[in-house]
C-alpha atoms as a PDB file:
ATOM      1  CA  UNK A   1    -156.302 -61.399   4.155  1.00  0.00           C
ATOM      2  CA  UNK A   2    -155.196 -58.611   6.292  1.00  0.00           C
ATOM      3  CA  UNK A   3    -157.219 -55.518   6.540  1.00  0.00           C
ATOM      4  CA  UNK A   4    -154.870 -52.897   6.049  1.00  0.00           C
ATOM      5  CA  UNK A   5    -153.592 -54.878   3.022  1.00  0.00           C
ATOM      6  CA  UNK A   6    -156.673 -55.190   1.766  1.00  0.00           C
ATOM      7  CA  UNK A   7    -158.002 -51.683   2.029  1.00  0.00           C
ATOM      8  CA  UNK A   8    -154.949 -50.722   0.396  1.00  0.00           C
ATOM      9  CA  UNK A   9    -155.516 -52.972  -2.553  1.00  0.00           C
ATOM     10  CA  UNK A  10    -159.258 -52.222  -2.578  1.00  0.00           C
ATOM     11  CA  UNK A  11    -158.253 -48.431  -3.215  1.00  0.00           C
ATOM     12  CA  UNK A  12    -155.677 -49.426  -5.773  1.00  0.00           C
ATOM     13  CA  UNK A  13    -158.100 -51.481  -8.019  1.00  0.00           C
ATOM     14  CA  UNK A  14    -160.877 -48.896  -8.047  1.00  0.00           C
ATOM     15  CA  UNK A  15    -158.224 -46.295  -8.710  1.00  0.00           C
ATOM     16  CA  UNK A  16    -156.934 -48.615 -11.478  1.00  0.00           C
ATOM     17  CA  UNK A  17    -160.251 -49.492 -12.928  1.00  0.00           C
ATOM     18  CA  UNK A  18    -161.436 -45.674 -13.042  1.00  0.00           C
ATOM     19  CA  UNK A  19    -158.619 -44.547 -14.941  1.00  0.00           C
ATOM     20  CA  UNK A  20    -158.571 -47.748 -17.286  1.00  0.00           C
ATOM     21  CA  UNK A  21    -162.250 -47.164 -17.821  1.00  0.00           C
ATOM     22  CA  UNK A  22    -163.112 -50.704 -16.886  1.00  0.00           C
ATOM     23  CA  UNK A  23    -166.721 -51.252 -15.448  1.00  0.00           C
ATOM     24  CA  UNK A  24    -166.505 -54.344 -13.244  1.00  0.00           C
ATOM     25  CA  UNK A  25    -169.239 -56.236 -10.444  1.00  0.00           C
ATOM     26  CA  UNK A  26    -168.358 -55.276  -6.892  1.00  0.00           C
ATOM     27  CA  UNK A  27    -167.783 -58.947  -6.294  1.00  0.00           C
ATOM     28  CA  UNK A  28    -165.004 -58.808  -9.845  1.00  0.00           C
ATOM     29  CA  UNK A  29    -163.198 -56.037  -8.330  1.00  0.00           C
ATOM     30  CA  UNK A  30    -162.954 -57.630  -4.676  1.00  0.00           C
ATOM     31  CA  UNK A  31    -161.557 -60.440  -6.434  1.00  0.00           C
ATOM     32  CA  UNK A  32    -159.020 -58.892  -7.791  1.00  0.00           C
ATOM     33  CA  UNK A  33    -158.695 -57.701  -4.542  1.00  0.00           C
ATOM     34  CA  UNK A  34    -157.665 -60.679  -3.163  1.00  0.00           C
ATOM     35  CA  UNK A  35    -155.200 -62.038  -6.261  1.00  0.00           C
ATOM     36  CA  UNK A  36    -153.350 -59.035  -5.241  1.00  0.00           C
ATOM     37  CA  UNK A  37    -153.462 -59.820  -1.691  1.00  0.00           C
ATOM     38  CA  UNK A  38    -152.334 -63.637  -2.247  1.00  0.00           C
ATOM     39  CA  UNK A  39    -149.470 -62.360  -4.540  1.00  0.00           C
ATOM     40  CA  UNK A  40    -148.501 -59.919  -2.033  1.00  0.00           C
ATOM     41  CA  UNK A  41    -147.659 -62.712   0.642  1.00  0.00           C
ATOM     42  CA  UNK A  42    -147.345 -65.840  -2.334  1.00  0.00           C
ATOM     43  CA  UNK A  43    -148.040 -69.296  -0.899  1.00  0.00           C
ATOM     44  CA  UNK A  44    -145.430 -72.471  -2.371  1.00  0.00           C
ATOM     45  CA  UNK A  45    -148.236 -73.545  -4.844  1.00  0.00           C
ATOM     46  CA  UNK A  46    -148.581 -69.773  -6.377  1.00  0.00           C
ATOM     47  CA  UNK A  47    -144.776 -69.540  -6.406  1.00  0.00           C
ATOM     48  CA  UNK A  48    -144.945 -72.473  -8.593  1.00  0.00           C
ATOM     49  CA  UNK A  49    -147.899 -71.472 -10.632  1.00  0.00           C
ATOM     50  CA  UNK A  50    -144.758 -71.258 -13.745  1.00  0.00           C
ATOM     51  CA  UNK A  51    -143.025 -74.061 -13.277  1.00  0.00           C
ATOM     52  CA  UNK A  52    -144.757 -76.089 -15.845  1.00  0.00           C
ATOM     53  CA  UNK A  53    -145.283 -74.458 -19.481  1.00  0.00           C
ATOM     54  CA  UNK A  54    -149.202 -72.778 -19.372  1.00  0.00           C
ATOM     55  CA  UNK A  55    -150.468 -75.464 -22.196  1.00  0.00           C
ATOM     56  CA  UNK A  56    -149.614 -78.474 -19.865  1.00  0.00           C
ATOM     57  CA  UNK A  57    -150.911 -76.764 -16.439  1.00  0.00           C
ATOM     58  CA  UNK A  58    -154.260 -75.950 -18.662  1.00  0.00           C
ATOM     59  CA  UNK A  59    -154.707 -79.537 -19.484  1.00  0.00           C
ATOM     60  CA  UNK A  60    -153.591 -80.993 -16.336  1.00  0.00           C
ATOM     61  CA  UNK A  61    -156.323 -78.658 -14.906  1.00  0.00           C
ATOM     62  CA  UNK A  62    -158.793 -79.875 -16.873  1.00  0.00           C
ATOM     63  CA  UNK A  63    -157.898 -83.684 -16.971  1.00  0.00           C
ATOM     64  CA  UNK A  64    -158.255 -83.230 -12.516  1.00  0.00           C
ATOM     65  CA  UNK A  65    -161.286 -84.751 -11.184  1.00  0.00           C
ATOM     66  CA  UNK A  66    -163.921 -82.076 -10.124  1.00  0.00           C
ATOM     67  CA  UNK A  67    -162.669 -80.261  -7.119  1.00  0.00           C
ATOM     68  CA  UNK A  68    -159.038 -80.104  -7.859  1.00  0.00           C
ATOM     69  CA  UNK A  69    -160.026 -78.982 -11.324  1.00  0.00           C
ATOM     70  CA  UNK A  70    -162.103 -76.405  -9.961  1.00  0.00           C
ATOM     71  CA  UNK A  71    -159.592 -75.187  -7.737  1.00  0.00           C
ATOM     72  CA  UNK A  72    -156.439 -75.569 -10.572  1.00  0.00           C
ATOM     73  CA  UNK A  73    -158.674 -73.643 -13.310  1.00  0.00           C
ATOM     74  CA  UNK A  74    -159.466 -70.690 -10.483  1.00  0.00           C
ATOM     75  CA  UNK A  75    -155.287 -70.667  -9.614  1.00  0.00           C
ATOM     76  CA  UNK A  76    -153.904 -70.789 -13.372  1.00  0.00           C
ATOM     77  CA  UNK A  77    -156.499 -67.702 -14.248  1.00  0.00           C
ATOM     78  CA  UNK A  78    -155.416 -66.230 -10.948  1.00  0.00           C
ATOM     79  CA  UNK A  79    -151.982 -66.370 -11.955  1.00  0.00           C
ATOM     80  CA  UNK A  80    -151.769 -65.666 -16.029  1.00  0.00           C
ATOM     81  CA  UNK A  81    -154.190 -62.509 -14.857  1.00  0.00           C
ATOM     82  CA  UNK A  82    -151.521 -61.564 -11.961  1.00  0.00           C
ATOM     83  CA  UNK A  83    -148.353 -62.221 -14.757  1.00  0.00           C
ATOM     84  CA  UNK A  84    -149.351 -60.840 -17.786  1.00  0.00           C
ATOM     85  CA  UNK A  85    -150.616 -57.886 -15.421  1.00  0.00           C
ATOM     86  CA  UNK A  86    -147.484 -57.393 -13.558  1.00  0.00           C
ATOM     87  CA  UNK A  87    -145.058 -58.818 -16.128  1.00  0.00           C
ATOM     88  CA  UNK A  88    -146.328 -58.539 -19.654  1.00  0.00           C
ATOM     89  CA  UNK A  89    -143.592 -56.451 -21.162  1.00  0.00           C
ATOM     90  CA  UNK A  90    -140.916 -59.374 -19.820  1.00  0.00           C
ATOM     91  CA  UNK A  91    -143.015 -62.173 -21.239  1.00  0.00           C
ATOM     92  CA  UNK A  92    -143.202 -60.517 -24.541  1.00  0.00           C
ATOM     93  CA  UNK A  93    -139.358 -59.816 -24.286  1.00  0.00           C
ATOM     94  CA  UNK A  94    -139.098 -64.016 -23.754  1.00  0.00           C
ATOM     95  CA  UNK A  95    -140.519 -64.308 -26.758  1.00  0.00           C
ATOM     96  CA  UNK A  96    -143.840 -65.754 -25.871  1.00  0.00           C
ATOM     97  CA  UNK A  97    -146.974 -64.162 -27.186  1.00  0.00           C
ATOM     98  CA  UNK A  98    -148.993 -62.057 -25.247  1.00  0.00           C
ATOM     99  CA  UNK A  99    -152.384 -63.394 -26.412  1.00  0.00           C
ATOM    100  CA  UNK A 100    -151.718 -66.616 -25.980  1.00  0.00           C
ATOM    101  CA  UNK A 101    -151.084 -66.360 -22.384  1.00  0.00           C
ATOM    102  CA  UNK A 102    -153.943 -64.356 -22.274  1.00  0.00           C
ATOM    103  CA  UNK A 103    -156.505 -66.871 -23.593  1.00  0.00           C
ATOM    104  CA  UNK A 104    -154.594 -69.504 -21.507  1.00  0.00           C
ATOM    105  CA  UNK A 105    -155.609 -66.794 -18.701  1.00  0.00           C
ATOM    106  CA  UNK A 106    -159.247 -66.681 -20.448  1.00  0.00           C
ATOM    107  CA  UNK A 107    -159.841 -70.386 -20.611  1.00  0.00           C
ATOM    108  CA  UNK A 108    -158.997 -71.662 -16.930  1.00  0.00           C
ATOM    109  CA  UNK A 109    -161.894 -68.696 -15.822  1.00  0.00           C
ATOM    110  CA  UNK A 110    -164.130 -69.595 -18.233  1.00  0.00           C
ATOM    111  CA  UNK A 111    -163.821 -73.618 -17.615  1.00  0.00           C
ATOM    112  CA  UNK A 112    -163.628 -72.995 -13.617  1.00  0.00           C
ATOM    113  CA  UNK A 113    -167.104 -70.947 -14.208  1.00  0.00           C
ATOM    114  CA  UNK A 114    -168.723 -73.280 -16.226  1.00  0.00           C
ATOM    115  CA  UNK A 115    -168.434 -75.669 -13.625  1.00  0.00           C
ATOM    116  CA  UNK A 116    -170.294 -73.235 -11.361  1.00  0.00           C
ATOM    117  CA  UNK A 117    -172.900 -73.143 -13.887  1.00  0.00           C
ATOM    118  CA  UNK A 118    -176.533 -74.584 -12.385  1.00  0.00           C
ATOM    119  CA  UNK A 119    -178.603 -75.908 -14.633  1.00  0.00           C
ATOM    120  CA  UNK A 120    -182.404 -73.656 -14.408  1.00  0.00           C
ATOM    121  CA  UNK A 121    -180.273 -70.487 -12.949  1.00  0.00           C
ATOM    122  CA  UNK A 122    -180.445 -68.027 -14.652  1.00  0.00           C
ATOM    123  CA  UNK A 123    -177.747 -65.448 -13.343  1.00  0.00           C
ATOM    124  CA  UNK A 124    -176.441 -63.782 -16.490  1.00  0.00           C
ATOM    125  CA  UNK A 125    -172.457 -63.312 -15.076  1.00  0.00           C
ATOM    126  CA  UNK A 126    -170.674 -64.978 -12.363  1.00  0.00           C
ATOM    127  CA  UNK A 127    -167.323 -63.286 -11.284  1.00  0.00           C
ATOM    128  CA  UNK A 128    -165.243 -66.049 -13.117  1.00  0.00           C
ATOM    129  CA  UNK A 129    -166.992 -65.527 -15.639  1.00  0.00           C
ATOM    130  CA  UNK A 130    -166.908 -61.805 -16.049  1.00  0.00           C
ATOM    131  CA  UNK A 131    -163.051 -62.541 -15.384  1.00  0.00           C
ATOM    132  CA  UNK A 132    -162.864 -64.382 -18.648  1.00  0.00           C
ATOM    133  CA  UNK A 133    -165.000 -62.035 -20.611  1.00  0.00           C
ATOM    134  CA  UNK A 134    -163.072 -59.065 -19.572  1.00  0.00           C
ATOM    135  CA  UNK A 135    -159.550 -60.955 -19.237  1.00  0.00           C
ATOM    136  CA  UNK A 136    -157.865 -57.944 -21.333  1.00  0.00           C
ATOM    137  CA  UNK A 137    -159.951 -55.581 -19.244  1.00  0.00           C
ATOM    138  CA  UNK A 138    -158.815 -56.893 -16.247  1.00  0.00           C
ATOM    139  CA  UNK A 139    -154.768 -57.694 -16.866  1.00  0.00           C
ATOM    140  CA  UNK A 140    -155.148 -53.674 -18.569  1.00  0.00           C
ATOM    141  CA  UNK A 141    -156.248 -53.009 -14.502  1.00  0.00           C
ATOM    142  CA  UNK A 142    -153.112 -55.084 -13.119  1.00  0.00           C
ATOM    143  CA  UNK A 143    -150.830 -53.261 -15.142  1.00  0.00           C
ATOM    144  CA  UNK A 144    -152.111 -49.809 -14.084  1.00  0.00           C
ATOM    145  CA  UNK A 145    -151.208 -51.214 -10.297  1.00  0.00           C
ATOM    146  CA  UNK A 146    -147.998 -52.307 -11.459  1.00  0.00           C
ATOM    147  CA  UNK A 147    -146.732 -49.290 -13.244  1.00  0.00           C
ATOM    148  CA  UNK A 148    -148.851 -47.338 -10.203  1.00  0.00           C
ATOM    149  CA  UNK A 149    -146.422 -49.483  -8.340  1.00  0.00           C
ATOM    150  CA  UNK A 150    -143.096 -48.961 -10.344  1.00  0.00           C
ATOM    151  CA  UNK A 151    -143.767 -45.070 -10.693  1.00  0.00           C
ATOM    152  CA  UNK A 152    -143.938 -44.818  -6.732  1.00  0.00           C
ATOM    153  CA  UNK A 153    -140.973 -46.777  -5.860  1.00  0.00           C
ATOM    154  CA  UNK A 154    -138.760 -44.674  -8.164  1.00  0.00           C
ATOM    155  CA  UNK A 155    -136.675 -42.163  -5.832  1.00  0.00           C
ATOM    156  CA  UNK A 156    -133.549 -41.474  -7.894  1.00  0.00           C
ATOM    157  CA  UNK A 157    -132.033 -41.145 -11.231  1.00  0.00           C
ATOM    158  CA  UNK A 158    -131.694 -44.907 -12.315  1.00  0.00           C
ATOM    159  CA  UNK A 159    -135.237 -45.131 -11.058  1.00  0.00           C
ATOM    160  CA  UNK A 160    -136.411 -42.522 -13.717  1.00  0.00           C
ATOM    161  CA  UNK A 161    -134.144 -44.120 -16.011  1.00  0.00           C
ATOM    162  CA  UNK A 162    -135.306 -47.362 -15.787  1.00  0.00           C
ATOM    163  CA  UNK A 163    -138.971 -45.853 -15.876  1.00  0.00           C
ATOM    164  CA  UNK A 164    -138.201 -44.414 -19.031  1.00  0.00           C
ATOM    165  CA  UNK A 165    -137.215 -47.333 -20.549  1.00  0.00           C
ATOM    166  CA  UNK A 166    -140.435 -49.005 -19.371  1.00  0.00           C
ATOM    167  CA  UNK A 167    -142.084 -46.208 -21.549  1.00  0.00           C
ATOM    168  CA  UNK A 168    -139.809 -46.954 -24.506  1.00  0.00           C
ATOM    169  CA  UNK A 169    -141.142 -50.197 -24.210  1.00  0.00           C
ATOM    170  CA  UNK A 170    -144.846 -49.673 -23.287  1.00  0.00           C
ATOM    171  CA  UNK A 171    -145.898 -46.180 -23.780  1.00  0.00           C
ATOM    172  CA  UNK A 172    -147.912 -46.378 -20.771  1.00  0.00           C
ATOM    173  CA  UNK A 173    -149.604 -43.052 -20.605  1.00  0.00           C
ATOM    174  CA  UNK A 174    -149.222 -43.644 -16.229  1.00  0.00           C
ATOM    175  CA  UNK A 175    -145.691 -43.632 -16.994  1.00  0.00           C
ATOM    176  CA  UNK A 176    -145.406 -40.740 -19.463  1.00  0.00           C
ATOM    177  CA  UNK A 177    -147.348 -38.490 -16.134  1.00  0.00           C
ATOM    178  CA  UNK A 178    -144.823 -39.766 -13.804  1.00  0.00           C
ATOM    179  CA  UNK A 179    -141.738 -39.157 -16.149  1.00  0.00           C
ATOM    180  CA  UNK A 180    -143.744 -35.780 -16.661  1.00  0.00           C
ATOM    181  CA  UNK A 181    -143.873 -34.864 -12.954  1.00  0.00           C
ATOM    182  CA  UNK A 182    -140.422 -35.065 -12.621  1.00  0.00           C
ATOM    183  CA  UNK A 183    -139.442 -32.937 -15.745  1.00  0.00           C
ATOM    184  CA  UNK A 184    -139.008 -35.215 -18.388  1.00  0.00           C
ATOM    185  CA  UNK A 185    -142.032 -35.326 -21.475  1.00  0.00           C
ATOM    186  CA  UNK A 186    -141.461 -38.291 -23.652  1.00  0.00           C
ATOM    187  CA  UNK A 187    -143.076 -37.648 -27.044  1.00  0.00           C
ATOM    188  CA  UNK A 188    -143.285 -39.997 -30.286  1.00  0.00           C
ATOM    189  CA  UNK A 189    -142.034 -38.836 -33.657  1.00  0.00           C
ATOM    190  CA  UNK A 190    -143.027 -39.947 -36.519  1.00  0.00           C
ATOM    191  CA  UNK A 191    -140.039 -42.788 -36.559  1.00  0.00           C
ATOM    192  CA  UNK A 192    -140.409 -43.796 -33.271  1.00  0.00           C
ATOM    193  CA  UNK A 193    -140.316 -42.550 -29.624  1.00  0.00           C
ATOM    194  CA  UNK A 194    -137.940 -39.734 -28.855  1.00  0.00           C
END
């Protein structure tokens, strides 16, 4: 992980968890850290982290003998928390549901850290863990980066456009600040959004 990559992400996610209001362990938020850093330079195997539907990846995972299930749990929460973060509004427009991705997301944590799990310790939350728990937390954190993300990358008319329609579709109150700063205040009527 490069430094300057991951200062940069480091600043994001406690930017992102502030205004999201999500309290996470130092050692959560540096994890997130470094999902963010992976998927900004993706290996072959995270690249391919969709190429099998989430329900057969979840049992292959689990079906692995110890330390390639350890390893396949840890990489399909990695990458349902880095996809429903980044991408939620496209997998809801495929027509696959949200929260089921999500507990997919859920499970591979919690699994990965109950293998972690010592018997006589008596450590309340390990990071996995407190992944799982707070999945929603957590992919609510990732999607503050991405819109974060989105919002600073738009330098011209389409840009706005196309971050209004993101609105349309989200009502992200990140993106209803940026549309604001640039003279545009999206409000919702009583039918709809206007």
């Amino acid at each position: 992980m490069s430094p300057s990559v991951a200062e940069y992400f480091g600043s994001v996610v406690d930017d992102a968890l502030r205004s999201r209001n999500v309290k996470a362990s130092p050692a959560a938020s540096q994890y997130v850290v470094g999902i963010l850093c992976d998927f900004a330079r993706p290996s072959e195997e995270v690249e391919s982290a969709f190429s099998k539907p989430l329900t057969f990846q979840l049992r292959d995972a689990l079906e692995a003998p110890f330390a390639e299930r350890f390893r396949r749990l840890r990489a399909l929460g990695d990458s349902v928390l880095y996809a429903v973060g980044f991408f939620g509004g496209h997998i809801e427009l495929r027509g696959i549901d949200r929260r089921y991705v999500m507990h997919v997301g859920s499970s591979a944590y919690s699994n990965a850290a109950a293998m972690l799990h010592m018997p006589g310790r008596t450590e309340k939350f390990g990071v996995l863990e407190e992944l799982a728990v707070q999945f929603s937390d957590f992919v609510d954190v990732l999607t503050e980066i991405a819109e974060g993300a989105i919002a600073l990358g738009t330098r011209d008319e389409r840009g706005v456009l196309k971050l209004y329609e993101r609105w349309l579709r989200t009502g992200s109150s990140r993106i209803a600040e940026e549309l604001g700063a640039r003279g545009i205040i999206p409000t919702r009527a009583v039918e709809g959004i206007n």
